[in-house]
C-alpha atoms as a PDB file:
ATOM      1  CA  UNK A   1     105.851  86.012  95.899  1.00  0.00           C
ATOM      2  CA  UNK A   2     102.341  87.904  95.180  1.00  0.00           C
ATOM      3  CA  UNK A   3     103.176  90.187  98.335  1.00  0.00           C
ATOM      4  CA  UNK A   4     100.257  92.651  97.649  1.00  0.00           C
ATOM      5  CA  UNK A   5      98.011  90.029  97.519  1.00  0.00           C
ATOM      6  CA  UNK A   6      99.436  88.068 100.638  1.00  0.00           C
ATOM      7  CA  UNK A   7      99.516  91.297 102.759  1.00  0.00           C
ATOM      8  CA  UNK A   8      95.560  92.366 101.789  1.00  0.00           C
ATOM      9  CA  UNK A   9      94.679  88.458 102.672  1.00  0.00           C
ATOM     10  CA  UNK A  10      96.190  88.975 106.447  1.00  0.00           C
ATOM     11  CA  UNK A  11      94.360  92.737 106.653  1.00  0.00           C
ATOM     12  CA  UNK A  12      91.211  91.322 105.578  1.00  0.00           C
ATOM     13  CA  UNK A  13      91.453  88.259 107.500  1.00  0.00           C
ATOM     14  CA  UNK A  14      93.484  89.663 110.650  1.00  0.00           C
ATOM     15  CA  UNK A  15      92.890  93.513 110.841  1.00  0.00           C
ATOM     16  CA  UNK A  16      94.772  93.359 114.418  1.00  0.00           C
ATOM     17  CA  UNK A  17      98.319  93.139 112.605  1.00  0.00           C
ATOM     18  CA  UNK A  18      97.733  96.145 111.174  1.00  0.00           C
ATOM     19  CA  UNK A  19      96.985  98.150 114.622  1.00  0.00           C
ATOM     20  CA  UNK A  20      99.983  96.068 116.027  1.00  0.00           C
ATOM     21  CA  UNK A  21     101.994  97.193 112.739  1.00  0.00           C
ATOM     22  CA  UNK A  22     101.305 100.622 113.542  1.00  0.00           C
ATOM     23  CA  UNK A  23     101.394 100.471 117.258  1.00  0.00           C
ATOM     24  CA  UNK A  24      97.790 101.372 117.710  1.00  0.00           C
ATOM     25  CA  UNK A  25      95.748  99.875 120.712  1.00  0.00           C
ATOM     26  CA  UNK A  26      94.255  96.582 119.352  1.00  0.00           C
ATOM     27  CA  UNK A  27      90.836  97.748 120.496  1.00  0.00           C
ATOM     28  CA  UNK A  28      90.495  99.980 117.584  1.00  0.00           C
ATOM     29  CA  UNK A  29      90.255  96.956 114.963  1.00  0.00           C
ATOM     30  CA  UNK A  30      86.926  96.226 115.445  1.00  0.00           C
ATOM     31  CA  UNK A  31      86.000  99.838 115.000  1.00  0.00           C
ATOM     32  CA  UNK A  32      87.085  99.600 110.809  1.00  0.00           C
ATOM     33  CA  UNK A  33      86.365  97.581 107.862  1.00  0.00           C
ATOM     34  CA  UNK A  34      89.178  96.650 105.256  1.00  0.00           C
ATOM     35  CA  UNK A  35      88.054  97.460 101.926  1.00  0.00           C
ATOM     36  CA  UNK A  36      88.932  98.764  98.806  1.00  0.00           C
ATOM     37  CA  UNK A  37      87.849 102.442  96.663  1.00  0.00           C
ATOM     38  CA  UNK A  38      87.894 103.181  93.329  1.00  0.00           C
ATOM     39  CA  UNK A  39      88.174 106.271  91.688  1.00  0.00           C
ATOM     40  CA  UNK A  40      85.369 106.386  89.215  1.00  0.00           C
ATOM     41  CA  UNK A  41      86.722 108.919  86.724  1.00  0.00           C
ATOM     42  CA  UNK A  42      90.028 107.697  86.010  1.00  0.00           C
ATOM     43  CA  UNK A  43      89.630 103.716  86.284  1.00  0.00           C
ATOM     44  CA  UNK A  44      91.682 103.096  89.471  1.00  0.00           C
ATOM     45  CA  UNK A  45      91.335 101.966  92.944  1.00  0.00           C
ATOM     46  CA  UNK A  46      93.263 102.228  96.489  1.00  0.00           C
ATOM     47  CA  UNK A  47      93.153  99.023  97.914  1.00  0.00           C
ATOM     48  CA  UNK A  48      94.468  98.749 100.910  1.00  0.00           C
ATOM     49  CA  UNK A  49      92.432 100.904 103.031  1.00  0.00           C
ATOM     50  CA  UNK A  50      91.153 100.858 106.653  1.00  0.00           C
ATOM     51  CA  UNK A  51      87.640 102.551 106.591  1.00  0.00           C
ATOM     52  CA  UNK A  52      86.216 103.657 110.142  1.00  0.00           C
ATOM     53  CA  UNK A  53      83.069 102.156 110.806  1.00  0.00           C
ATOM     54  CA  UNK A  54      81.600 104.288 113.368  1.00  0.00           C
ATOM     55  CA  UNK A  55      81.242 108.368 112.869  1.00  0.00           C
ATOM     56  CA  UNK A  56      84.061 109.077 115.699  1.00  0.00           C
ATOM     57  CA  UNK A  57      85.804 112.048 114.229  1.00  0.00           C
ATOM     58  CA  UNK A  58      88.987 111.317 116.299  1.00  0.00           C
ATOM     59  CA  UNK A  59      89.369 107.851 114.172  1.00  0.00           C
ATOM     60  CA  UNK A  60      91.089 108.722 111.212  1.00  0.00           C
ATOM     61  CA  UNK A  61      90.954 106.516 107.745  1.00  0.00           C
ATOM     62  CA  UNK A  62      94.228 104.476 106.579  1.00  0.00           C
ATOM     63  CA  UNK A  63      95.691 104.199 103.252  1.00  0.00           C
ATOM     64  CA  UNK A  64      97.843 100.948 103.256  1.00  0.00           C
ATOM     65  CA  UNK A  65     100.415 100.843 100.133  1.00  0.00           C
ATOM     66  CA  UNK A  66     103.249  97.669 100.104  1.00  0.00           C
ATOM     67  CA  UNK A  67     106.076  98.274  97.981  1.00  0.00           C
ATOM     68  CA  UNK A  68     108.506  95.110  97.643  1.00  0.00           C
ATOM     69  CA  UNK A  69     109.943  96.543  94.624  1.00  0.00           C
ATOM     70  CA  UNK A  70     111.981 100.037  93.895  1.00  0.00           C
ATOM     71  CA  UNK A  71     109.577 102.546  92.112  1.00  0.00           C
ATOM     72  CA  UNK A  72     110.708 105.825  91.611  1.00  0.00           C
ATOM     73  CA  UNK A  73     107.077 106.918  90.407  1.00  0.00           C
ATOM     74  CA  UNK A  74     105.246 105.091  93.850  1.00  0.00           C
ATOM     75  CA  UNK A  75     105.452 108.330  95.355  1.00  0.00           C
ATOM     76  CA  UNK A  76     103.774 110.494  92.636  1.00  0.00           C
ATOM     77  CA  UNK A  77     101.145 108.060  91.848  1.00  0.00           C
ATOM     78  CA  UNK A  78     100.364 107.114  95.748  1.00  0.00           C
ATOM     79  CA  UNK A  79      99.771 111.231  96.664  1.00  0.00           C
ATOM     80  CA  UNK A  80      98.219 111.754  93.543  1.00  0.00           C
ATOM     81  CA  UNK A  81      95.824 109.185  93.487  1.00  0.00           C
ATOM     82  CA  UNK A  82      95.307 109.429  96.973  1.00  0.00           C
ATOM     83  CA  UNK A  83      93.959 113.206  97.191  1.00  0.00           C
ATOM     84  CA  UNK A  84      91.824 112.547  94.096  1.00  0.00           C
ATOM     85  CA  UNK A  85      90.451 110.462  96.434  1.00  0.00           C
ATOM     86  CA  UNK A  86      89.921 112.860  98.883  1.00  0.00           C
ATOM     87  CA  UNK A  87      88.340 115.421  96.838  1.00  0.00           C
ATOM     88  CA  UNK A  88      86.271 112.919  95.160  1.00  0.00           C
ATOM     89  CA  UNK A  89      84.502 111.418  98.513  1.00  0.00           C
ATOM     90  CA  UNK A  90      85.454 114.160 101.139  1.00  0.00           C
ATOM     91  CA  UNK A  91      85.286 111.804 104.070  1.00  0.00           C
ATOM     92  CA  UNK A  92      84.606 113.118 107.439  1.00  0.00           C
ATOM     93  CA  UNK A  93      87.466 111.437 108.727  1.00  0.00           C
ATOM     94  CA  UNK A  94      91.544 112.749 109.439  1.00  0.00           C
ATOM     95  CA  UNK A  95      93.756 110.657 107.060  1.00  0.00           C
ATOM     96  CA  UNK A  96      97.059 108.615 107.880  1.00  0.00           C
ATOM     97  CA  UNK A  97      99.519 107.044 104.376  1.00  0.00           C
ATOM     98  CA  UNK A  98     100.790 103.731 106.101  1.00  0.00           C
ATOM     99  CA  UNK A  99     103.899 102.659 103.041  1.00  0.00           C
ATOM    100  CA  UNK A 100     105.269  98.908 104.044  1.00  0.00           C
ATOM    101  CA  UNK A 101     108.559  98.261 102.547  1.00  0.00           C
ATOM    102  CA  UNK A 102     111.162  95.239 103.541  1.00  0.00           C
ATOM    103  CA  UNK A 103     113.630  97.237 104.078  1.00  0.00           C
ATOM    104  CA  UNK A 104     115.260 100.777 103.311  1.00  0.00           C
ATOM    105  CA  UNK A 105     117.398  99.900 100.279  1.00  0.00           C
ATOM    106  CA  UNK A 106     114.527  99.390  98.183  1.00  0.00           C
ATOM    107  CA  UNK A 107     112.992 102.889  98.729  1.00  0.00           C
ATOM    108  CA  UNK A 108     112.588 105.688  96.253  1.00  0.00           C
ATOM    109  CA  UNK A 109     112.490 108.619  98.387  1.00  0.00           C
ATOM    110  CA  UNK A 110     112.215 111.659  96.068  1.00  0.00           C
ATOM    111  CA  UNK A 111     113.428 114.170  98.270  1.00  0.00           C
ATOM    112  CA  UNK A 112     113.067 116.787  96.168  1.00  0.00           C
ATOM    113  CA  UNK A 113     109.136 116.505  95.551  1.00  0.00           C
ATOM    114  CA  UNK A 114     108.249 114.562  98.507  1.00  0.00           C
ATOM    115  CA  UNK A 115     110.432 115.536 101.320  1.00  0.00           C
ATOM    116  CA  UNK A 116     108.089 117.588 103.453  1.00  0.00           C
ATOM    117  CA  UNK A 117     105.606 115.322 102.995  1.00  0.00           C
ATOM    118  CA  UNK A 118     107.530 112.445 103.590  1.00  0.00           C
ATOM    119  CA  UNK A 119     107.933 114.062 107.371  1.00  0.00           C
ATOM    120  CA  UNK A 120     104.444 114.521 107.857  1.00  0.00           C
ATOM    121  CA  UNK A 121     103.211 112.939 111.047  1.00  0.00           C
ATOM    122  CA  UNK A 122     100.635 111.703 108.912  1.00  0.00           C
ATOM    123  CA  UNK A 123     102.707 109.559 106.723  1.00  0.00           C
ATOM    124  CA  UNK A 124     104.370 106.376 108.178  1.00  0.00           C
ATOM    125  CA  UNK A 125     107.278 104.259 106.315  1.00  0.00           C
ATOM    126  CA  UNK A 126     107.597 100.767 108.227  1.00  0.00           C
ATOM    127  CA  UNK A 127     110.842  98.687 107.406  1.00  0.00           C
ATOM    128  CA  UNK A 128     110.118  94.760 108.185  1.00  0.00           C
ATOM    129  CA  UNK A 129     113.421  93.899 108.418  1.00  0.00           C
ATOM    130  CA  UNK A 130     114.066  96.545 111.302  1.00  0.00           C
ATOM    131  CA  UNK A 131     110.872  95.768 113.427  1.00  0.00           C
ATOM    132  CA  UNK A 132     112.243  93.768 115.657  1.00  0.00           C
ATOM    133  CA  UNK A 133     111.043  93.233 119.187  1.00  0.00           C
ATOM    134  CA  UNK A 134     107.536  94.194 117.523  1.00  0.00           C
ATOM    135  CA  UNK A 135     107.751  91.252 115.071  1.00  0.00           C
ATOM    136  CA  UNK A 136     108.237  88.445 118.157  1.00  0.00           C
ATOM    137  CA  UNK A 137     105.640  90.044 120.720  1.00  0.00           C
ATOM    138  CA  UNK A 138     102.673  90.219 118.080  1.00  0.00           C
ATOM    139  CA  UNK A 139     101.079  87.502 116.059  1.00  0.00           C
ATOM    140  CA  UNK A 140      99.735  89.587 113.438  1.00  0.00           C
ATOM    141  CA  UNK A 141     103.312  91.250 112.642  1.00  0.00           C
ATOM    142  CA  UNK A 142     105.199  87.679 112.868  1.00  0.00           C
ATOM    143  CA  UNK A 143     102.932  86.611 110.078  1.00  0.00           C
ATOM    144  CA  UNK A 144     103.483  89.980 108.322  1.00  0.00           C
ATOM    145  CA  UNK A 145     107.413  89.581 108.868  1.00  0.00           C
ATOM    146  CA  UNK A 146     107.304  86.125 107.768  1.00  0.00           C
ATOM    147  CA  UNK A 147     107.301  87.323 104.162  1.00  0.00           C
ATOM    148  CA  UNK A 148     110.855  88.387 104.562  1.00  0.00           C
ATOM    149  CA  UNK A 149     112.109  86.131 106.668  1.00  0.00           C
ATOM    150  CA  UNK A 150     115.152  84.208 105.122  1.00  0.00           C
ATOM    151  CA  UNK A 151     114.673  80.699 103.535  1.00  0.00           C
ATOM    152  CA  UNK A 152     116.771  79.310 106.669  1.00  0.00           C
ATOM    153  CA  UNK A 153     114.542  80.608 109.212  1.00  0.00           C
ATOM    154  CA  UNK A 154     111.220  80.843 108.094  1.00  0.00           C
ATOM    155  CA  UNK A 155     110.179  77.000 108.412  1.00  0.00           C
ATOM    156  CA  UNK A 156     111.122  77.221 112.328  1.00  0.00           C
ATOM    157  CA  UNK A 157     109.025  80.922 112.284  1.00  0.00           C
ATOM    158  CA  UNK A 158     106.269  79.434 110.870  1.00  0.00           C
ATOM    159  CA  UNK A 159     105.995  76.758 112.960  1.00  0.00           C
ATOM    160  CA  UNK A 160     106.229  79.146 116.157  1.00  0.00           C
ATOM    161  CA  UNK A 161     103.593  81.201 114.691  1.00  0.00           C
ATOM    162  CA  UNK A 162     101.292  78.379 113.428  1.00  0.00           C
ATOM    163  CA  UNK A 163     101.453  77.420 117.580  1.00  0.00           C
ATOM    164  CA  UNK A 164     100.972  81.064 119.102  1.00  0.00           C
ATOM    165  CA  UNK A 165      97.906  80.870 116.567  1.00  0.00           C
ATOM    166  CA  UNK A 166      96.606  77.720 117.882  1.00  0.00           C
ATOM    167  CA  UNK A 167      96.811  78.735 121.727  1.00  0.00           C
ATOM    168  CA  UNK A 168      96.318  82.329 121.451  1.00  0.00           C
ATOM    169  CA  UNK A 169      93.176  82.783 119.362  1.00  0.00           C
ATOM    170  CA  UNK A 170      89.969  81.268 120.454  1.00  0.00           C
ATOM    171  CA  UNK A 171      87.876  82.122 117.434  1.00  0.00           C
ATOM    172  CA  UNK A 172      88.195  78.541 115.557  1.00  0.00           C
ATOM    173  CA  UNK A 173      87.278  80.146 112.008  1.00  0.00           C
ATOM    174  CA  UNK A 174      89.990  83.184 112.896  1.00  0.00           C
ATOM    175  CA  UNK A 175      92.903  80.546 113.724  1.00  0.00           C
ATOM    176  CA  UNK A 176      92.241  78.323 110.497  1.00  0.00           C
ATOM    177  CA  UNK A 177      92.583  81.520 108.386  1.00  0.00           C
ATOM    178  CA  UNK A 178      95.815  82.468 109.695  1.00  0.00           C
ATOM    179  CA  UNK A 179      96.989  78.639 109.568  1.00  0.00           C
ATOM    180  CA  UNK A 180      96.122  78.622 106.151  1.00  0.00           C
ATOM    181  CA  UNK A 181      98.270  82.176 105.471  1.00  0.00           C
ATOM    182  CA  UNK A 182     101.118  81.239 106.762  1.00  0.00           C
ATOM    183  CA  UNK A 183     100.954  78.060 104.818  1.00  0.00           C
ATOM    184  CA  UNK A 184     100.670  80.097 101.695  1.00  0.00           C
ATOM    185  CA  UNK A 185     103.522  81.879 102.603  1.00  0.00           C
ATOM    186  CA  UNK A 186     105.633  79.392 102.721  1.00  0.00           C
ATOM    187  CA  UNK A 187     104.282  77.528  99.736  1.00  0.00           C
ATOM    188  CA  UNK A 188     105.073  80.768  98.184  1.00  0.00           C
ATOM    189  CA  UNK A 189     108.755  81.406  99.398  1.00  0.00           C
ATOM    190  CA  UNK A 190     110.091  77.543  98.173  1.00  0.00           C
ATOM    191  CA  UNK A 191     108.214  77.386  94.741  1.00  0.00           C
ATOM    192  CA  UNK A 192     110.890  74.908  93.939  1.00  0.00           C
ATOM    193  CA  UNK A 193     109.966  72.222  95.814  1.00  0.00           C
ATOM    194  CA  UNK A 194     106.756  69.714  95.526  1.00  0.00           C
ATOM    195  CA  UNK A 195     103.838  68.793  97.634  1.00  0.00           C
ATOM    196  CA  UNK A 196     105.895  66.152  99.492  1.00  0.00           C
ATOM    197  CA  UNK A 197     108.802  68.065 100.714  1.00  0.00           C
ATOM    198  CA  UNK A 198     106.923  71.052 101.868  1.00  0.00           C
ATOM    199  CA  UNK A 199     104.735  68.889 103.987  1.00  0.00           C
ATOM    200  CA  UNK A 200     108.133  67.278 105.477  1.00  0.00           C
ATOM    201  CA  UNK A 201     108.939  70.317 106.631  1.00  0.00           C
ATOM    202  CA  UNK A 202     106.368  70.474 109.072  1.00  0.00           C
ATOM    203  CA  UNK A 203     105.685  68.574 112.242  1.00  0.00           C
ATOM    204  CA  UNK A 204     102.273  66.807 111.488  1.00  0.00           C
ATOM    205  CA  UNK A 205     100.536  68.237 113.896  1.00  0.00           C
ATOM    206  CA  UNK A 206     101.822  71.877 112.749  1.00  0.00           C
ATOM    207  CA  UNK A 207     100.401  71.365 109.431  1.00  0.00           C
ATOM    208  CA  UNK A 208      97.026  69.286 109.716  1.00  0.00           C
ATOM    209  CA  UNK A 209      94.873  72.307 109.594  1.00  0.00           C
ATOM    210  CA  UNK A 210      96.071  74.305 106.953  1.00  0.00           C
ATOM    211  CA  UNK A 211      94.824  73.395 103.350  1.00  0.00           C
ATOM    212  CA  UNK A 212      98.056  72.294 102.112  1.00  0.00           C
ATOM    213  CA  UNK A 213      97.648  69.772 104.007  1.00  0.00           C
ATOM    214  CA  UNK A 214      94.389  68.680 102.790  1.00  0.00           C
ATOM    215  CA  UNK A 215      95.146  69.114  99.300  1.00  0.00           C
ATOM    216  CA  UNK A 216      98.276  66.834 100.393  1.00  0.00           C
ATOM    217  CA  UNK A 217      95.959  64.093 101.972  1.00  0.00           C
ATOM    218  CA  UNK A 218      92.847  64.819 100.624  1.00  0.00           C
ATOM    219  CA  UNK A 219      90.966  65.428 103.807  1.00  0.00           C
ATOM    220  CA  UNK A 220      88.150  68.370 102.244  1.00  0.00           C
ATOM    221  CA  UNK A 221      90.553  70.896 100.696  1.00  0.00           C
ATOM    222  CA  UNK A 222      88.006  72.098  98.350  1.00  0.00           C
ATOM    223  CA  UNK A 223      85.191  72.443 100.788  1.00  0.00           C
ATOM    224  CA  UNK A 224      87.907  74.208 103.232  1.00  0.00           C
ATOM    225  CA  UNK A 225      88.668  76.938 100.764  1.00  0.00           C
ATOM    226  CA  UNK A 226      85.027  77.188  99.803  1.00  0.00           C
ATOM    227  CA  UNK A 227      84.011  78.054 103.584  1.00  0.00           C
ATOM    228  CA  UNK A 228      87.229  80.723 103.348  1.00  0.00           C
ATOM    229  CA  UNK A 229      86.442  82.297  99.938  1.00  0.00           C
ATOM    230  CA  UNK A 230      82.452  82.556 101.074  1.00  0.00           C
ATOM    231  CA  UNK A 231      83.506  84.140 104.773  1.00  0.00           C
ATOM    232  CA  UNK A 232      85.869  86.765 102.642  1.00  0.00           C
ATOM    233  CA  UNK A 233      83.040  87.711 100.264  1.00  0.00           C
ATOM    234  CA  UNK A 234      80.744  87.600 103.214  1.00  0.00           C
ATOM    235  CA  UNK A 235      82.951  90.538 104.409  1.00  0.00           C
ATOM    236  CA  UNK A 236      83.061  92.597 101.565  1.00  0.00           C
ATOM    237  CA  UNK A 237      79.751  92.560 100.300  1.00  0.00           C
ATOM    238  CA  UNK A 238      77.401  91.622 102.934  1.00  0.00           C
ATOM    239  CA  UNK A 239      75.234  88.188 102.499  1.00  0.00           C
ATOM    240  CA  UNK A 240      75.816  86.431  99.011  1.00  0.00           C
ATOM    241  CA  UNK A 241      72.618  85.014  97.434  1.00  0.00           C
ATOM    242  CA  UNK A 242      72.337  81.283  97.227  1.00  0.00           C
ATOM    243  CA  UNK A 243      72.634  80.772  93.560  1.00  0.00           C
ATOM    244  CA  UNK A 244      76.514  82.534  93.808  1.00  0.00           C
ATOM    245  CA  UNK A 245      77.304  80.440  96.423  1.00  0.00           C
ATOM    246  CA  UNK A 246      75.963  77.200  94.708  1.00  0.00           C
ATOM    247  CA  UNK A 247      77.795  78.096  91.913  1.00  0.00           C
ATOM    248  CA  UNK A 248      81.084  79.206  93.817  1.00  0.00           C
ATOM    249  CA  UNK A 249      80.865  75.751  95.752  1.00  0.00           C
ATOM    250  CA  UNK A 250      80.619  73.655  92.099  1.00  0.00           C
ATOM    251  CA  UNK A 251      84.283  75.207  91.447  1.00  0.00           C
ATOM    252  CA  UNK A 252      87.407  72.903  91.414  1.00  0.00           C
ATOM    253  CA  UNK A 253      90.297  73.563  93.708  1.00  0.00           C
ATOM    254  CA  UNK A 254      92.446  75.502  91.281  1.00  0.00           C
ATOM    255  CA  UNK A 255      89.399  77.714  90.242  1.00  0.00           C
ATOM    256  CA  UNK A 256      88.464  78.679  93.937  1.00  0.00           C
ATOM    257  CA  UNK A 257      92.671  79.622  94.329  1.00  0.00           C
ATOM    258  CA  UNK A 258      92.155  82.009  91.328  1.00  0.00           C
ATOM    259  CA  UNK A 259      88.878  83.225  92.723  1.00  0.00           C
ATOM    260  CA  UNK A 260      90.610  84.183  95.749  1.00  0.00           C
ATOM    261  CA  UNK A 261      93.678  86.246  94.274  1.00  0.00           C
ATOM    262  CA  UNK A 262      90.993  87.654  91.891  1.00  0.00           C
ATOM    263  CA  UNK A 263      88.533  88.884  94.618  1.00  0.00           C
ATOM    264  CA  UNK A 264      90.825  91.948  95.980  1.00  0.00           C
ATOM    265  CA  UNK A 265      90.178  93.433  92.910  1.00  0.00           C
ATOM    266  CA  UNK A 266      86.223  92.887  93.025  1.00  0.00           C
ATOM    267  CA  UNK A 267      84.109  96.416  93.690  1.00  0.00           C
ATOM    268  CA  UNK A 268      80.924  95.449  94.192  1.00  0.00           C
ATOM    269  CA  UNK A 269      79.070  91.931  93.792  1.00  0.00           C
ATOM    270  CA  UNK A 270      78.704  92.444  90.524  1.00  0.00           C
ATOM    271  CA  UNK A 271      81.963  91.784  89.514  1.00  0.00           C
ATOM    272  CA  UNK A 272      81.702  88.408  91.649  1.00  0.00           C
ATOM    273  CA  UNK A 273      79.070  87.961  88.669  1.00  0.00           C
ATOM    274  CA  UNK A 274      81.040  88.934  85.734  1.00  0.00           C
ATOM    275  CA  UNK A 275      84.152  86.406  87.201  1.00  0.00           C
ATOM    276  CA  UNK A 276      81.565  83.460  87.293  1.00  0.00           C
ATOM    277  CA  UNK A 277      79.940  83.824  83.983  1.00  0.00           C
ATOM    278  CA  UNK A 278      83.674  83.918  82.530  1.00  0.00           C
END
């Protein structure tokens, strides 16, 4: 499973699951942008971070990293990169190093570089597979947890979730997003079976607003992932002009799917420009 790329969809589209992650008040969501920052000199970028969008010095900036895989170099190449940043853009903002792993085992700790730094109260290591109470009593960190959740359990846990969405959230637009994540999850964690037997997995009415569905019965997938792409670019660069989005709505299903693993990796519009002409 792309789980960078599934875990920067939910932040952008859901920024409460982070707060919930973290056990910060849900209020403060609305109070930061997702984005990502690259560091101009040496060709890299930190993409996972919460930006505060107001000038409140007590709100302090997040850098999200998610590690599914055992790196011994993640910590030398996370602090590194991450106080170039700060010397590079000096924001006026406290910082806070969120890591996301699935569970201990696949941890490189580095004790011996790392250590004290590791026991800042400024650093935070969250384990999915021990969250639990936090994982049932939040919609946000369900979806988030849903990653690892075992084969077994995850078509009942998505179905519970795909439900809380429906009856908890009141934002239309917000609910379909989610739907559609956790459908892409679990597309994701059986990549051995078709079309067919996915969609048997799910109670009908579970699974007739997510696009898998549509693309399954043909009821407006591509405009569907259109409206999502456009609302996620939308977020990240402010208004597009009208002859991007004419051209973004002339793509075929499979193009608008690469568009939208592509996109976390977009700076500006401009590279939204460059990935059309190609």
């Amino acid at each position: 499973m792309k789980t960078d790329s599934i875990f920067y969809q939910i932040f952008l589209n859901y920024p409460r699951s982070f707060f919930d992650l973290i056990g910060v008040s849900s209020t403060q969501e609305n109070k930061y942008q997702f984005s990502s920052r690259e560091i101009k000199q040496l060709s890299f970028r930190l993409d996972g971070l919460f930006l505060p969008t107001e000038e409140d010095p007590n709100l302090p900036l997040y850098l999200v990293e998610v590690q599914f895989q055992p790196d011994p170099n993640l910590y030398y190449r996370l602090f590194a990169e991450f106080f170039l940043f700060l010397k590079q853009y000096k924001p006026s903002h406290s910082w806070q190093i969120v890591i996301i792993y699935p569970n201990r085992k696949v941890e490189r700790e580095q004790s011996l570089h790392f250590g004290d730094f590791l026991q800042l109260p400024s650093v935070t290591r969250i384990y999915l597979d021990e969250l639990g109470k936090v994982a049932e009593n939040s919609l946000g960190v369900g979806i988030i947890n849903l990653v690892v959740e075992s084969e077994q359990e995850s078509i009942s846990q998505a179905k519970q979730l795909i439900t809380t969405a429906q009856n908890q959230l009141t934002d239309e637009k917000i609910q379909q997003q989610l739907i559609a994540l956790i459908e892409t999850i679990i597309v994701y964690k059986f990549p051995q079976k078709t079309r067919e037997e996915i969609t048997a997995m799910f109670e009908l009415s579970d699974l007739k607003k997510t696009r898998f569905y549509q693309e399954a019965w043909g009821e407006g997938r591509q405009e569907e992932a259109v409206n999502i792409l456009l609302r996620q670019l939308k977020r990240r660069f402010g208004e597009i002009p009208v002859s991007l989005t004419e051209q973004i709505q002339g793509l075929s299903v499979e193009q608008l799917e690469s568009l939208g693993e592509d996109l976390l990796d977009f700076e500006t519009q401009d590279d939204l420009v460059e990935w059309l002409g190609k």
